[in-house]
N, C-alpha and C. Protein backbone atom coordinates (compact mmCIF):
# COMPACT_ATOMS: atom_id res chain seq x y z
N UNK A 1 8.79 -3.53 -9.86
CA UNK A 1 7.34 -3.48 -10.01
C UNK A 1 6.67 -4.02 -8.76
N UNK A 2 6.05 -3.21 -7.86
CA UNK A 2 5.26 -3.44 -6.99
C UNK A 2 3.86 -3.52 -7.12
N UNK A 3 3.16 -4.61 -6.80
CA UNK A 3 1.55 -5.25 -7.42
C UNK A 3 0.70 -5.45 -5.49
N UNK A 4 0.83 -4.32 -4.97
CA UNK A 4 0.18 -4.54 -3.33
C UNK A 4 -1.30 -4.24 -3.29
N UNK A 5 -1.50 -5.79 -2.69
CA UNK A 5 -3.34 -5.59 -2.11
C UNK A 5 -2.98 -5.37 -0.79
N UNK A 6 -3.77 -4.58 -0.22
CA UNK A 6 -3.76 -4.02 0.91
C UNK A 6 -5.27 -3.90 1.82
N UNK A 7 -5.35 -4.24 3.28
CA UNK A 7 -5.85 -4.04 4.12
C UNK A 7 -6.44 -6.01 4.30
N UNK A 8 -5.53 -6.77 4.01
CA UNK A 8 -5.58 -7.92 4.23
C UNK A 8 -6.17 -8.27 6.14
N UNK A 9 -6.91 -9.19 6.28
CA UNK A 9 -7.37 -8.99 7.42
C UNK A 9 -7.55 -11.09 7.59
N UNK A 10 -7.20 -11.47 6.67
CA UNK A 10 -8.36 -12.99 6.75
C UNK A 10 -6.39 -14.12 5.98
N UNK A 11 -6.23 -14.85 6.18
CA UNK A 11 -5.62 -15.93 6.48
C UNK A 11 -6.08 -16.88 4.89
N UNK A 12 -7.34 -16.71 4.66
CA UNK A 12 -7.71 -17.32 3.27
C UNK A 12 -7.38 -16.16 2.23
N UNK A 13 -7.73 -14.70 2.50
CA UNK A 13 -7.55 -13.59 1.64
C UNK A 13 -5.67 -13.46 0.98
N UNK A 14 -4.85 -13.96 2.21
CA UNK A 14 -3.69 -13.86 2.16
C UNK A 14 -3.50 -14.99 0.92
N UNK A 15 -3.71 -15.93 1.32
CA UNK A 15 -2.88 -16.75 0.48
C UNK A 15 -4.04 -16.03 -0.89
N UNK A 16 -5.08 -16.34 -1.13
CA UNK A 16 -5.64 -15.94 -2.14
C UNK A 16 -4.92 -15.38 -3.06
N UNK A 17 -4.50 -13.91 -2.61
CA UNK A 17 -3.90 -12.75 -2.94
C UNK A 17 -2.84 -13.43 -3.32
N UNK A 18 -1.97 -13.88 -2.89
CA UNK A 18 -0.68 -14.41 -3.28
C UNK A 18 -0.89 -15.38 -4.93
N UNK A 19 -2.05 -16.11 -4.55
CA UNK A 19 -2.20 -17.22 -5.92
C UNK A 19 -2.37 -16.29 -7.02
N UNK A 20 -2.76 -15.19 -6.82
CA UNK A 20 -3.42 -14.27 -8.18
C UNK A 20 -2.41 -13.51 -8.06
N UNK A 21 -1.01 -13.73 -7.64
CA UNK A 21 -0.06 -12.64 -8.28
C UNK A 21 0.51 -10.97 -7.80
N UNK A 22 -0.31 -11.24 -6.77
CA UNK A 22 0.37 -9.74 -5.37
C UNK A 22 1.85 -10.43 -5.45
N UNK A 23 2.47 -9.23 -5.27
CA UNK A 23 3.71 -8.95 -4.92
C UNK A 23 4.04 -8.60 -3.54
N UNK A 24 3.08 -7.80 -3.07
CA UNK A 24 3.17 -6.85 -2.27
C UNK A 24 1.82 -7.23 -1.13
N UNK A 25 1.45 -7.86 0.41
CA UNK A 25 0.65 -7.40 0.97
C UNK A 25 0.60 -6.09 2.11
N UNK A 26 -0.68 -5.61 2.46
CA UNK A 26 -0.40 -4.24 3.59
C UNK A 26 -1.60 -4.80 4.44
N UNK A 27 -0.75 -4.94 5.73
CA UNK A 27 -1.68 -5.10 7.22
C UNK A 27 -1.78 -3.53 7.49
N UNK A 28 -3.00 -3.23 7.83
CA UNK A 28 -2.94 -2.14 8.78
C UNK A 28 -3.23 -2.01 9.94
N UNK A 29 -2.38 -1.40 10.46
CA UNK A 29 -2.23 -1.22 12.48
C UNK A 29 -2.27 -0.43 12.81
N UNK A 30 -3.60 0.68 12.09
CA UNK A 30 -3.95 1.53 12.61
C UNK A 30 -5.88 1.65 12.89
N UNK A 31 -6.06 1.52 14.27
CA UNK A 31 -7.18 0.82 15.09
C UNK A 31 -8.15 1.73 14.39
N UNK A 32 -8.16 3.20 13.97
CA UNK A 32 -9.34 3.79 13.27
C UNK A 32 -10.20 3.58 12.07
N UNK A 33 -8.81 2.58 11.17
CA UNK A 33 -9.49 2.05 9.86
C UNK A 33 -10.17 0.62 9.74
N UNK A 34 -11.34 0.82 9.09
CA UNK A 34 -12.05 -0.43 9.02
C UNK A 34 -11.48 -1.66 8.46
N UNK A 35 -9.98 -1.68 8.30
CA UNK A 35 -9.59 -2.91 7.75
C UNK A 35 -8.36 -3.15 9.06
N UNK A 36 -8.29 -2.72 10.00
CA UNK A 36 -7.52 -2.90 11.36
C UNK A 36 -7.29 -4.33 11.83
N UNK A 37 -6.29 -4.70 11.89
CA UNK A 37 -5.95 -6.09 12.50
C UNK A 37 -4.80 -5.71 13.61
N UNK A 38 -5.34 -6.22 14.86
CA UNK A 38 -4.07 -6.39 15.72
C UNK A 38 -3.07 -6.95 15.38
N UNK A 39 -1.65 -6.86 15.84
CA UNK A 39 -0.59 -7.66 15.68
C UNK A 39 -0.95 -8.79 15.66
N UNK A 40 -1.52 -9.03 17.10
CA UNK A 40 -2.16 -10.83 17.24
C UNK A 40 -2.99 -11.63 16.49
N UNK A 41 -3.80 -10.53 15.55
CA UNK A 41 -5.01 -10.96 14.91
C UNK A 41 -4.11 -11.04 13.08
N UNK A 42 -3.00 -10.16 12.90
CA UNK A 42 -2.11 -9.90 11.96
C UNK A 42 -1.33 -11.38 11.45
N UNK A 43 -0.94 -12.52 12.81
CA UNK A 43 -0.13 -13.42 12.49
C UNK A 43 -0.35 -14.73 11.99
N UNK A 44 -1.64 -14.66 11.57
CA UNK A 44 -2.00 -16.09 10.80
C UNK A 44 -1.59 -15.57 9.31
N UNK A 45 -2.51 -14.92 8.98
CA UNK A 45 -2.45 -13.95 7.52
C UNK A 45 -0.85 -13.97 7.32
N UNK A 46 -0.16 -13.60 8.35
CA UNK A 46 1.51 -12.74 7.60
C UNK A 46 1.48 -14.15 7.43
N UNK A 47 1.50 -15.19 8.29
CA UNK A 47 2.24 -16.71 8.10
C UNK A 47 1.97 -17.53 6.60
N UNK A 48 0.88 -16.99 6.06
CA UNK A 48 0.65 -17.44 4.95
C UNK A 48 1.01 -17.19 3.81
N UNK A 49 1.80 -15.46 3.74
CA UNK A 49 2.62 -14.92 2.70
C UNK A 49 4.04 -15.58 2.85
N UNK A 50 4.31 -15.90 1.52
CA UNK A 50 5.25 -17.01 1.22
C UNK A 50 6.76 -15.49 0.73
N UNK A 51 8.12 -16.20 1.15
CA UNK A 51 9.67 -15.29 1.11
C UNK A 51 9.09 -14.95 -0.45
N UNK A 52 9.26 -13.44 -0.65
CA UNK A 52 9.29 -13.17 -2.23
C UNK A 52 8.20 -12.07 -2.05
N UNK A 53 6.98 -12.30 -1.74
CA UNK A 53 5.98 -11.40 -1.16
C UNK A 53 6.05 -10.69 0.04
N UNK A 54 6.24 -9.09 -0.44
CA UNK A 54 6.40 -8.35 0.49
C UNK A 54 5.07 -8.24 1.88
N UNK A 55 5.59 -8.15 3.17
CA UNK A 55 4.71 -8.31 4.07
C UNK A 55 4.67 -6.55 4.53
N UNK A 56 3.72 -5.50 3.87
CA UNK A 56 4.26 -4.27 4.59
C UNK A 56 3.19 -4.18 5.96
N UNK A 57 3.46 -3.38 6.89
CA UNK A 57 2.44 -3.02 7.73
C UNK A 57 2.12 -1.31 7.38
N UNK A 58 0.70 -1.26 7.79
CA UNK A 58 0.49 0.11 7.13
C UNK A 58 0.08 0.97 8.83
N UNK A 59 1.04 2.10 8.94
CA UNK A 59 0.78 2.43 9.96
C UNK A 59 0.47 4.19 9.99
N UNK A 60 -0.36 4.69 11.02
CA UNK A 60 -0.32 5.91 10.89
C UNK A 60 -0.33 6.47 12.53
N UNK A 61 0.24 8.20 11.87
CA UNK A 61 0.82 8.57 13.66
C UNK A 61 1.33 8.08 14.67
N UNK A 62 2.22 6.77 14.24
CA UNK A 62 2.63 6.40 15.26
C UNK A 62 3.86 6.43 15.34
N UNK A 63 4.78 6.22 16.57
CA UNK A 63 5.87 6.42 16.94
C UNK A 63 7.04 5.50 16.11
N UNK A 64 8.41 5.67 15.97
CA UNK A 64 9.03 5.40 15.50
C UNK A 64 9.65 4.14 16.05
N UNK A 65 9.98 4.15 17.69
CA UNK A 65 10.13 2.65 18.49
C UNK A 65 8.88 1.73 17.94
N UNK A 66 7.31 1.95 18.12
CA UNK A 66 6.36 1.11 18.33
C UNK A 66 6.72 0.25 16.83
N UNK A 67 6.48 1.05 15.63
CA UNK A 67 6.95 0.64 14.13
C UNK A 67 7.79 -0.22 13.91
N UNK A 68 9.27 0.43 14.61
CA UNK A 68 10.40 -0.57 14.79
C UNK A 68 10.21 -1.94 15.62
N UNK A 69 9.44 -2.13 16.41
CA UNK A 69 9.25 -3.11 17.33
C UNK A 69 8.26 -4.20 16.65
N UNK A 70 6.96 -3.42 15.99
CA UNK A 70 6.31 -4.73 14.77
C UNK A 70 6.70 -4.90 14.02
N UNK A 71 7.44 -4.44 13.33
CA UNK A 71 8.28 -4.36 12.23
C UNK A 71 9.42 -6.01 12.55
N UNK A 72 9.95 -6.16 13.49
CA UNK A 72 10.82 -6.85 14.32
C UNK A 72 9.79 -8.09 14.76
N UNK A 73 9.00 -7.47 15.01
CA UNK A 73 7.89 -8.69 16.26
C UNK A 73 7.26 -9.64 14.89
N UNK A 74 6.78 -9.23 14.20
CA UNK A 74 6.01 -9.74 13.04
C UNK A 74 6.73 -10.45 11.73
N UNK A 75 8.08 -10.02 11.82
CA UNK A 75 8.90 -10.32 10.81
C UNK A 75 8.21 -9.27 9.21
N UNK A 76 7.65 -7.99 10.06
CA UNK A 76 7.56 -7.31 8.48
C UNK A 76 8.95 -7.30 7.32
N UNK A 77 8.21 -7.17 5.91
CA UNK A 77 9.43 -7.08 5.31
C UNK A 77 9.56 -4.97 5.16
N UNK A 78 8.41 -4.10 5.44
CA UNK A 78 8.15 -2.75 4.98
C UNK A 78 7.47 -2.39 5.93
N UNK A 79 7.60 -1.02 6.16
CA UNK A 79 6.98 -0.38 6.87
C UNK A 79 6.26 0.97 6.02
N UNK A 80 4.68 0.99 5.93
CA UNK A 80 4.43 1.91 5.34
C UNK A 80 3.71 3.15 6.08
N UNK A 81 4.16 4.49 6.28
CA UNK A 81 3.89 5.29 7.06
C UNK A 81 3.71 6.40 6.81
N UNK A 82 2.06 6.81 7.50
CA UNK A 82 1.57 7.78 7.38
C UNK A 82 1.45 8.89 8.40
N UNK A 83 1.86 10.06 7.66
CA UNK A 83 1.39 10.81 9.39
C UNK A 83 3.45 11.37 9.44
N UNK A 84 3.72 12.05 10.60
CA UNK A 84 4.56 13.10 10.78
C UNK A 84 5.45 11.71 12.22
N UNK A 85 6.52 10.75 11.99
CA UNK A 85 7.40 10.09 12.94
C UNK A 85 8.09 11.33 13.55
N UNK A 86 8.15 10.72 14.83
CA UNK A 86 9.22 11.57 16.04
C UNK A 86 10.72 11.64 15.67
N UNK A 87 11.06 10.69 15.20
CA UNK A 87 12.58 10.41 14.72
C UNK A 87 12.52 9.26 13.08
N UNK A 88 13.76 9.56 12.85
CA UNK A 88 13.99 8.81 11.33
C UNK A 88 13.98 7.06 11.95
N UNK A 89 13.23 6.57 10.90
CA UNK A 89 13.43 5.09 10.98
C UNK A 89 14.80 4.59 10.63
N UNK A 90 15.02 3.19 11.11
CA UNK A 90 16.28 2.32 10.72
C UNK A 90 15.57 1.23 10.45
N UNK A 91 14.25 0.63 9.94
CA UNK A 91 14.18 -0.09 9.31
C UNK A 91 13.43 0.40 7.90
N UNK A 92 13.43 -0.44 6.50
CA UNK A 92 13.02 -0.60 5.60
C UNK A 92 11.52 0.10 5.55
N UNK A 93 11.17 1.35 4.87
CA UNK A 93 9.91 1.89 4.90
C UNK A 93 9.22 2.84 3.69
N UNK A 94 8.39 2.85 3.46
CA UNK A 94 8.14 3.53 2.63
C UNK A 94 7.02 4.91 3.32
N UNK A 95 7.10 5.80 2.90
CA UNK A 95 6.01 6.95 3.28
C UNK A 95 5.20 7.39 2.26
N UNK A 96 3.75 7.90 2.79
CA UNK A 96 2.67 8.27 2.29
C UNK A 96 2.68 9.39 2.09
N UNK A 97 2.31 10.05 0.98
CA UNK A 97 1.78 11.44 0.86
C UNK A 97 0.33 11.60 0.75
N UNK A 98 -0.29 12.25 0.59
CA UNK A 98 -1.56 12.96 -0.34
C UNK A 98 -1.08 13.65 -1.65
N UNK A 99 -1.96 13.12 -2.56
CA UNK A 99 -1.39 14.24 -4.06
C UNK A 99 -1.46 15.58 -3.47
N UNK A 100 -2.05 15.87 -3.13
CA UNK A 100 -2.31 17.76 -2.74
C UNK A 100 -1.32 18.09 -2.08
N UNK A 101 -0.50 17.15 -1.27
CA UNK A 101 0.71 17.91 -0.41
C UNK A 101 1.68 18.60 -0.88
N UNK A 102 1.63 20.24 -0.94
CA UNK A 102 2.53 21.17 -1.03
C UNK A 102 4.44 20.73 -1.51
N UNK A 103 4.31 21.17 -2.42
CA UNK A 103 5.74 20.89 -2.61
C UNK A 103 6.42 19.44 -2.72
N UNK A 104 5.60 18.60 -3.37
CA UNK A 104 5.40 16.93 -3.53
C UNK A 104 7.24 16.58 -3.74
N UNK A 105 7.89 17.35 -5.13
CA UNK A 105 8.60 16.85 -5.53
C UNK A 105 9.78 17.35 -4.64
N UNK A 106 10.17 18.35 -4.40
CA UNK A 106 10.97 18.46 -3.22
C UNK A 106 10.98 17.27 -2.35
N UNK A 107 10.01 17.31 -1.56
CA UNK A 107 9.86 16.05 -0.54
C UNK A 107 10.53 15.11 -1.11
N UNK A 108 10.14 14.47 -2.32
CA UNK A 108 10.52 13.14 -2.91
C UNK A 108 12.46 13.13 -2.57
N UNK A 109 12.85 14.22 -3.24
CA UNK A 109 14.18 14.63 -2.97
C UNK A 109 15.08 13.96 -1.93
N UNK A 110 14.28 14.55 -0.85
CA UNK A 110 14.90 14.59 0.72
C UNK A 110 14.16 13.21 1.61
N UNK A 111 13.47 12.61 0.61
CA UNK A 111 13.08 11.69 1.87
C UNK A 111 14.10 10.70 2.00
N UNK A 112 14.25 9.74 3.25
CA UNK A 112 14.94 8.90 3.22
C UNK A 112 14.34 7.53 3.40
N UNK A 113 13.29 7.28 2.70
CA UNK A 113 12.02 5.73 2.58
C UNK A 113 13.01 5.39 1.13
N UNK A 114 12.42 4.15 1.15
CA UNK A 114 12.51 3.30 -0.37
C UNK A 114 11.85 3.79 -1.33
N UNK A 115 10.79 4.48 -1.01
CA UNK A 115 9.47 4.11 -1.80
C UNK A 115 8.54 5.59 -1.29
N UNK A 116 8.19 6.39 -1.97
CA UNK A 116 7.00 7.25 -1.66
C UNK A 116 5.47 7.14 -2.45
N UNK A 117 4.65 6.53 -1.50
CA UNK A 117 2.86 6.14 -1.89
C UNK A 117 2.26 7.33 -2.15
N UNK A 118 1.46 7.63 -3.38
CA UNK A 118 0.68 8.89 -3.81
C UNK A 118 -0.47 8.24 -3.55
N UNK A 119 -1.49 8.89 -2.56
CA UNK A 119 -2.81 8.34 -2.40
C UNK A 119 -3.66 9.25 -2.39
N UNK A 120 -4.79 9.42 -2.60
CA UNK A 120 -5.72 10.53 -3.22
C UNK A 120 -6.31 11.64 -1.56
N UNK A 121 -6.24 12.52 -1.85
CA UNK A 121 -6.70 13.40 -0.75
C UNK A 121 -7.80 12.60 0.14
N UNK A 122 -7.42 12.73 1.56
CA UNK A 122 -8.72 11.39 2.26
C UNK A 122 -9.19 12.41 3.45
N UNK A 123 -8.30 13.37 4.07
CA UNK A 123 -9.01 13.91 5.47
C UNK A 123 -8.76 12.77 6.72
N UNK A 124 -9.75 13.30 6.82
CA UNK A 124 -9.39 12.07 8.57
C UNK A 124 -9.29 10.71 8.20
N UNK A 125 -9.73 10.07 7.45
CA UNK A 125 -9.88 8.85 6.59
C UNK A 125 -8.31 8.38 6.38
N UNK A 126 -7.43 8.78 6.06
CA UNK A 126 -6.13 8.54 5.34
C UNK A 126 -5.68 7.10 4.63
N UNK A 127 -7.43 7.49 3.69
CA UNK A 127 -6.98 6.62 2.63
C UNK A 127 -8.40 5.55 2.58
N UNK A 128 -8.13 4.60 2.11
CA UNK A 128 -9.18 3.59 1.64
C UNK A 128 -10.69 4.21 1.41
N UNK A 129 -10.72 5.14 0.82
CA UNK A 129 -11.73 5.44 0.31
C UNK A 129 -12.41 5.20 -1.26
N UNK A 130 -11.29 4.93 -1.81
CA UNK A 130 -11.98 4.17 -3.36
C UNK A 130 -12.06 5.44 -4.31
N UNK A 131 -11.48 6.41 -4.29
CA UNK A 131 -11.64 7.98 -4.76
C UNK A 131 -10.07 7.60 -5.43
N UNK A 132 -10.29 8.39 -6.68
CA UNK A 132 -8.95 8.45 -7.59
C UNK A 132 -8.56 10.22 -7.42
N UNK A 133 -7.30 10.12 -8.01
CA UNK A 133 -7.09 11.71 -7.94
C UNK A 133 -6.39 11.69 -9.60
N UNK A 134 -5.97 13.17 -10.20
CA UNK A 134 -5.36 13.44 -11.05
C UNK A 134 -4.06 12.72 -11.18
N UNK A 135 -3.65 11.62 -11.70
CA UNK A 135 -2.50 10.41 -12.10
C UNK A 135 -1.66 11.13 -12.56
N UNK A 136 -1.30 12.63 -13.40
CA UNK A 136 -0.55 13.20 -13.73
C UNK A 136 -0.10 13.82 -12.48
N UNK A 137 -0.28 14.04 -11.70
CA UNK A 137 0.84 14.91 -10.47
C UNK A 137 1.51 13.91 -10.32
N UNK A 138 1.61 12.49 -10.70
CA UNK A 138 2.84 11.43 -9.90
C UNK A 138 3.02 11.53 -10.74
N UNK A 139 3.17 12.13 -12.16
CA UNK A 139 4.11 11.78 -13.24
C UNK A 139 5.52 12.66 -13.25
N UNK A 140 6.46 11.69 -13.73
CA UNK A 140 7.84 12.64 -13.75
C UNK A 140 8.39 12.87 -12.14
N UNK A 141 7.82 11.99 -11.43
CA UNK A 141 8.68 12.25 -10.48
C UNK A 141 9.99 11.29 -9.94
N UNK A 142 10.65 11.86 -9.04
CA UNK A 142 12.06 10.71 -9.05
C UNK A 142 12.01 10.10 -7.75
N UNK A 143 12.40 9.07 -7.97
CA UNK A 143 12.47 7.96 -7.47
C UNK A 143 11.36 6.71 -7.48
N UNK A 144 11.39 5.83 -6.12
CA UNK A 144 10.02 5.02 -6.73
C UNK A 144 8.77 5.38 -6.05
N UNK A 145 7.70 5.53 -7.10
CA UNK A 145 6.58 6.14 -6.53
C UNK A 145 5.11 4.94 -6.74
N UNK A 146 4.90 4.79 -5.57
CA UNK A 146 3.60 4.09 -5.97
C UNK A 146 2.26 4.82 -6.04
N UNK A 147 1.38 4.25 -6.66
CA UNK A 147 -0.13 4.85 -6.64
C UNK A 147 -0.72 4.30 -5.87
N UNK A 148 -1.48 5.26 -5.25
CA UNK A 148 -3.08 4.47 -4.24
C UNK A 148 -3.95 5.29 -4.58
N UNK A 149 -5.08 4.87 -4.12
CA UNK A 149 -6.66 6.41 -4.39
C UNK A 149 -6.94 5.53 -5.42
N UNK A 150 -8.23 4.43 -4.93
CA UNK A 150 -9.15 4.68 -5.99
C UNK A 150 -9.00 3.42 -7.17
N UNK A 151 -7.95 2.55 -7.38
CA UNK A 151 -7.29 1.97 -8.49
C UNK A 151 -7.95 0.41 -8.07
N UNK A 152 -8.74 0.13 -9.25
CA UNK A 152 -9.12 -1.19 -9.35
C UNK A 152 -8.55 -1.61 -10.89
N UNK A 153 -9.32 -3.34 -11.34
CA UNK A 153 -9.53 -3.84 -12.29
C UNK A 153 -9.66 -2.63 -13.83
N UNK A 154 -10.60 -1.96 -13.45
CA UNK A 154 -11.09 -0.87 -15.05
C UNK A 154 -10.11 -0.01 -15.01
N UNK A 155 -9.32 0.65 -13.79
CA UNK A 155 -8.59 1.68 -14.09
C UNK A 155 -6.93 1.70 -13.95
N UNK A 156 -6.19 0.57 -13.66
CA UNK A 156 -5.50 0.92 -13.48
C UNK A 156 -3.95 0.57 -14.37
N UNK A 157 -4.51 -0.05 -15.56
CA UNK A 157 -3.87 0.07 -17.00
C UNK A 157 -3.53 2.15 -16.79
N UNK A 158 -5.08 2.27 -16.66
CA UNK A 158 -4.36 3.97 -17.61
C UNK A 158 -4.00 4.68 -16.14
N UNK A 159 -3.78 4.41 -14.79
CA UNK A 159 -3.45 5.04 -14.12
C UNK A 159 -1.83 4.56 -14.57
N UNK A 160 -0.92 3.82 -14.70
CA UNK A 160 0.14 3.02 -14.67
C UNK A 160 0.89 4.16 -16.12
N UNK A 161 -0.26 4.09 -17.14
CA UNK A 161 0.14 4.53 -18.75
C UNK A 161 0.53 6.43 -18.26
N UNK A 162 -0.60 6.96 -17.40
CA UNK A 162 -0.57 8.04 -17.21
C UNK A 162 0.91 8.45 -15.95
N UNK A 163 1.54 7.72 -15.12
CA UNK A 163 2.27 7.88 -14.47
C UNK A 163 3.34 7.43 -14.03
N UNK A 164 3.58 6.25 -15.02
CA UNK A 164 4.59 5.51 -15.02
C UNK A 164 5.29 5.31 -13.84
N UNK A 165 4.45 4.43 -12.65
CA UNK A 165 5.04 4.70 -11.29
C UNK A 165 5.40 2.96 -11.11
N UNK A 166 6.26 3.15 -10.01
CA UNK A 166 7.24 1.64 -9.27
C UNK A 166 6.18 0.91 -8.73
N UNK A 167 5.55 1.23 -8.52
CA UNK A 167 4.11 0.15 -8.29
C UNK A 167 2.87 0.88 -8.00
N UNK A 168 1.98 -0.06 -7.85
CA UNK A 168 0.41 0.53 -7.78
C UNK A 168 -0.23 -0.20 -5.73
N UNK A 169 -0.89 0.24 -5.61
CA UNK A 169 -1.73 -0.49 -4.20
C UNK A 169 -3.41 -0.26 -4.79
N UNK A 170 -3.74 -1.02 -4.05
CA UNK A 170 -4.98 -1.32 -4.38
C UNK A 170 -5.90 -2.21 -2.70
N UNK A 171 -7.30 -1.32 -2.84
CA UNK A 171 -7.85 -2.01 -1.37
C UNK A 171 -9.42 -1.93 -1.70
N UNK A 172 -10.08 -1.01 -1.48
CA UNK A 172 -11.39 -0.87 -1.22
C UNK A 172 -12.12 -1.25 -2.22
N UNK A 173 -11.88 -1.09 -3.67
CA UNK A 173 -12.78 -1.38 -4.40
C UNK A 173 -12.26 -2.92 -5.25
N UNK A 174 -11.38 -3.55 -4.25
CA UNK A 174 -11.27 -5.10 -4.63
C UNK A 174 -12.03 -6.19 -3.59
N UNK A 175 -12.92 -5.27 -2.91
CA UNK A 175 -13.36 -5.99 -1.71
C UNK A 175 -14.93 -6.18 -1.35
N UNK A 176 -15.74 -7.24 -1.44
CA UNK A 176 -17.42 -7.24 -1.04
C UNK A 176 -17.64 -6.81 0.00
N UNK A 177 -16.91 -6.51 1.17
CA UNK A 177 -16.92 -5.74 2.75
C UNK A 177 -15.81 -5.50 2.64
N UNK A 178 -15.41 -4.42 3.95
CA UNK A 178 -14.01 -3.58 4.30
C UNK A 178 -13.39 -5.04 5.21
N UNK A 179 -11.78 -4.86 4.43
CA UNK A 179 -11.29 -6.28 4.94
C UNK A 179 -11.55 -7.73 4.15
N UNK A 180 -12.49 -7.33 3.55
CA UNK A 180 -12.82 -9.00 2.66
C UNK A 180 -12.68 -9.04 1.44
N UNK A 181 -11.83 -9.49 0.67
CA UNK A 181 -11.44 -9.40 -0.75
C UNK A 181 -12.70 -10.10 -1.74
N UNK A 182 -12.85 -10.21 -2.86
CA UNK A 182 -13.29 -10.38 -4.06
C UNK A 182 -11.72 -11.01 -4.48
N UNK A 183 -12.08 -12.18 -4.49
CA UNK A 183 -10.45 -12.75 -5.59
C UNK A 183 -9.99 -12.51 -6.92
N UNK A 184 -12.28 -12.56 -7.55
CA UNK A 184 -11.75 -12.30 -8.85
C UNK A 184 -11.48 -11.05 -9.34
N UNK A 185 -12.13 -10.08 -8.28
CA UNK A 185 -11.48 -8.60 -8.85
C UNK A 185 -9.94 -8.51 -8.46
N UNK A 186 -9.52 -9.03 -7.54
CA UNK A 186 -7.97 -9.09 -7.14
C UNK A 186 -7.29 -9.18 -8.20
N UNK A 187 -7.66 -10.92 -9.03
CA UNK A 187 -7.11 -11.36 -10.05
C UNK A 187 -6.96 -10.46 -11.01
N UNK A 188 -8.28 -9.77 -11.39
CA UNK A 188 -8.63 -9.09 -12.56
C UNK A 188 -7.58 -7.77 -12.18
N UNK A 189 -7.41 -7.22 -11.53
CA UNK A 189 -6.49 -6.57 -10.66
C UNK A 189 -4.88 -6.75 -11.01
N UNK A 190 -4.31 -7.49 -10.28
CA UNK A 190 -3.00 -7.93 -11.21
C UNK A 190 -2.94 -8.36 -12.67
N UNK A 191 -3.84 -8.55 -12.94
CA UNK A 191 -3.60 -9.06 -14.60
C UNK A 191 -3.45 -7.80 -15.43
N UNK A 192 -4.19 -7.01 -15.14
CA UNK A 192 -4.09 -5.77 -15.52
C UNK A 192 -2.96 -4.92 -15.19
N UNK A 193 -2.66 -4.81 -14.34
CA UNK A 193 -1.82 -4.05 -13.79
C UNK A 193 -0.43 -4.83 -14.08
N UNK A 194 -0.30 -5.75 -14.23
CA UNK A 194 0.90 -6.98 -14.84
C UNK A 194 1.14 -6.40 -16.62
N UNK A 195 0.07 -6.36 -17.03
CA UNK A 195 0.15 -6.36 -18.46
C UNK A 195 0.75 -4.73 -18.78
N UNK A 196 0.09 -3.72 -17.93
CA UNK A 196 0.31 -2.17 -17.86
C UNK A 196 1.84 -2.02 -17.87
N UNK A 197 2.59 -2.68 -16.90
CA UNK A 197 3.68 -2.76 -16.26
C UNK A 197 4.85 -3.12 -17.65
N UNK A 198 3.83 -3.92 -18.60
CA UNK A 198 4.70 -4.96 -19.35
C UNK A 198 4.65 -3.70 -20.61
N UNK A 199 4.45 -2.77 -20.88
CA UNK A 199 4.30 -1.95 -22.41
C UNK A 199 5.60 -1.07 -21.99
């Protein structure tokens, strides 16, 4: 069961997140999204997630050395990746789809990640937009699949009931600005999604 807040940016948000029961945090190191942290700006925050809590970095279009190298530099525990790599990774990663992507379950098949993220159709955006998609296309699929698109506090009991997936992520709509969490929706957030997990 994976419980990831994602687009952590703040050193107080980190531990926060951790007290209310994340499993899972996601830095992203990709400079176009409004929740972007440099590596440098990345290492207070990771220092505050305690062994047990996954540290992923969320990356897109980027090369397979650069990944491997923060991945290494940062002490990530995941690499989560969006976008088309030059070559197969050798460290620990999970990959992104869009629900709409052609031939979903095939893919699932042949990938070689831990973990494949269903996140709601975004466009140039790829992702954190707070938009849900149809929870039944991740249903029935094999292996472990997490949800993104859209999943707060109100919804994500019946996204969990509707798709029975290996974990959930969660970002934009747990946050008063892009990058700045709300604790108690965080909280309200895992509790829910804890209890979903538990039926």
């Amino acid at each position: 069961m994976i419980i990831k807040i994602c687009g952590i940016t703040t050193e107080a948000d980190a531990a926060a997140c951790v007290r209310a029961g994340a499993t899972a945090l996601g830095f992203n190191f990709w400079p176009r999204s409004p929740r972007y942290v440099t590596p440098q700006e990345a290492s207070r925050p990771l220092a505050a997630v305690p062994s047990g809590v996954l540290k992923v970095g969320v990356f897109v279009d980027e090369t397979a050395a650069v990944i491997e190298s923060l991945v290494g530099e940062l002490m990530l525990d995941v690499a989560q990746v969006h976008g088309t790599l030059d070559r197969p990774l050798v460290v620990r990663h999970w990959t992104a789809y869009s629900a709409s992507t052609p031939g979903l379950k095939e893919i699932l098949q042949s990938t070689g990640a831990e973990a494949v993220l269903i996140d709601t159709p975004a466009g140039e955006e790829r992702g954190g937009t707070g938009r849900t998609f149809d929870w039944s296309l991740a249903a029935g699929l094999l292996g472990h699949v997490i949800l993104a698109g859209g999943l707060g506090p109100d919804n994500v009991a019946e996204a969990i009931a509707a798709a029975r997936p290996w974990g959930v992520d969660a970002s934009s709509r747990l946050e008063v600005a892009p990058g700045r969490k709300d604790i108690h929706k965080v909280r309200a957030f895992v509790e829910a999604a804890r209890k979903a997990f538990e039926l």
